[in-house]
Protein backbone atom coordinates (compact mmCIF):
# COMPACT_ATOMS: atom_id res chain seq x y z
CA UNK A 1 -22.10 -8.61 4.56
CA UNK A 2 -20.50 -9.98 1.49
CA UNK A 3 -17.19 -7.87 0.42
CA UNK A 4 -17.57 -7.08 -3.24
CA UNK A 5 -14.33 -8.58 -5.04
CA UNK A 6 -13.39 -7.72 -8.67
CA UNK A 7 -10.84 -9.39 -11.09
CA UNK A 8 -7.98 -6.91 -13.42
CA UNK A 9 -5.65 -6.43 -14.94
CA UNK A 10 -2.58 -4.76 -13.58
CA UNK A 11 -2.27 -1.18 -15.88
CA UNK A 12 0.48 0.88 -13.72
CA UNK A 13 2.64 -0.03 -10.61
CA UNK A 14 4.61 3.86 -10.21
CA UNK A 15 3.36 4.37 -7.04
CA UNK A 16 4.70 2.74 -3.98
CA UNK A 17 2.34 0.38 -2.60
CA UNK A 18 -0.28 0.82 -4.96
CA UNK A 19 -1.56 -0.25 -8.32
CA UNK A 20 -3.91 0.35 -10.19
CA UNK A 21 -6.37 -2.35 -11.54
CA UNK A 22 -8.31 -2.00 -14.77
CA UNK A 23 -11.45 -4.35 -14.59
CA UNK A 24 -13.56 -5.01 -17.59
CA UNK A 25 -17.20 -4.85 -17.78
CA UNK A 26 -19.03 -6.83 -20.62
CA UNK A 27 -22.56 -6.07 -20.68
CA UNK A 28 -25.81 -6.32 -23.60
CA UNK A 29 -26.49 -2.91 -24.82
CA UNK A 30 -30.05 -2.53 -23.33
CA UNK A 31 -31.60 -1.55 -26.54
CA UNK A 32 -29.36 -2.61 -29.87
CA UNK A 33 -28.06 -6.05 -27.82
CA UNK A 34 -24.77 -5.74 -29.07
CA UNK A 35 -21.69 -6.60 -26.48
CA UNK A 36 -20.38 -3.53 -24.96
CA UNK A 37 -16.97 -3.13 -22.60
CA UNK A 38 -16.13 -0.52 -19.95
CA UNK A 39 -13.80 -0.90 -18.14
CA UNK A 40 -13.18 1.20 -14.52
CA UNK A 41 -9.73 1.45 -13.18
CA UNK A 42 -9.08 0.97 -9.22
CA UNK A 43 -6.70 2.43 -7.26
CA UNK A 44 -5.84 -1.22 -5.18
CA UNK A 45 -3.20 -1.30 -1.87
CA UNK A 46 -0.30 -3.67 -2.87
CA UNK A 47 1.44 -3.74 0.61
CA UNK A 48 4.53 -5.39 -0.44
CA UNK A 49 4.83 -4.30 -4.13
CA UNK A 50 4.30 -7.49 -5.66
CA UNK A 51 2.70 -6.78 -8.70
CA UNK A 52 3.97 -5.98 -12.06
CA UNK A 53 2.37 -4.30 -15.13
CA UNK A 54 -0.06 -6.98 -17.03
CA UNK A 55 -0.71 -9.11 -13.86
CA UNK A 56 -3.80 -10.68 -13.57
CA UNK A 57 -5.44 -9.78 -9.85
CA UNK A 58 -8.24 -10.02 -7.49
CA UNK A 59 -8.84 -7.36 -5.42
CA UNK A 60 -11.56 -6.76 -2.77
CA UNK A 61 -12.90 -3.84 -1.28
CA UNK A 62 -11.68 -2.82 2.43
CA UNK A 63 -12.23 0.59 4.22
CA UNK A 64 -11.05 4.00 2.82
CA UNK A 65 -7.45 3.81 2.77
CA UNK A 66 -6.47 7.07 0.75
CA UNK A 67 -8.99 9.92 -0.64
CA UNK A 68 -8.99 7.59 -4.06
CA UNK A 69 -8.04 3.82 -2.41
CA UNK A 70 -10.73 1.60 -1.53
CA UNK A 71 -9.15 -1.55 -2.75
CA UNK A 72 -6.76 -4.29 -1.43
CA UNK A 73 -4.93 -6.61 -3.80
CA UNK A 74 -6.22 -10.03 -2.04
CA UNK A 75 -4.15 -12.48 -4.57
CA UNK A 76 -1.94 -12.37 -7.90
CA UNK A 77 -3.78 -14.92 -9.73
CA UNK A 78 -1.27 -14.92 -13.32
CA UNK A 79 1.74 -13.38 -12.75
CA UNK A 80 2.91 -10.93 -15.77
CA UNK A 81 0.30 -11.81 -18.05
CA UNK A 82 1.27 -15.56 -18.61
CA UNK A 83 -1.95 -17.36 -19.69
C-alpha cells in the first residue's frame, strides 16, 4: 500500500505539536477549462515543533492520531518560505 503524501504550505503553528498545512489543488474546470485552485488545510503532527508559519512541507498520512489529525510532517523542504 502506497501512503498518500501531499506538499503545503505551513498556515498556523499555535498548537503544540501540530500545524496545520494548506495544500493547493490546481485542476481544469471540467466544463469551461479554465484553471481552478482549492486548497484543503490538514491538521499535520509536528513532534518536535519545527515548523514555522510559511514553511514549505511534505506531509504523509499515518493512522488517526487526534479526532481531526491524520497527518505527519515527514520533512521541512524550504524553511520560512525562502525560495
Amino acid at each position: 500500500m502506497a501512503l498518500k503524501e501531499r506538499v503545503g504550505t505551513v498556515v498556523s503553528d499555535k498548537m503544540d505539536k501540530t500545524v496545520v498545512v494548506a495544500v493547493e489543488n490546481r485542476f481544469p474546470h471540467p466544463i469551461y477549462q479554465k484553471t481552478v485552485s482549492r486548497t484543503t488545510r490538514y491538521k499535520a503532527h509536528d513532534e518536535a515543533n519545527a515548523c514555522s508559519v510559511g514553511d514549505r512541507v511534505r506531509i504523509t498520512e499515518t493512522r488517526p492520531l487526534s479526532r481531526t489529525k491524520r497527518w505527519t510532517v515527514a520533512e521541512v523542504l524550504t524553511p520560512n518560505g525562502a525560495s
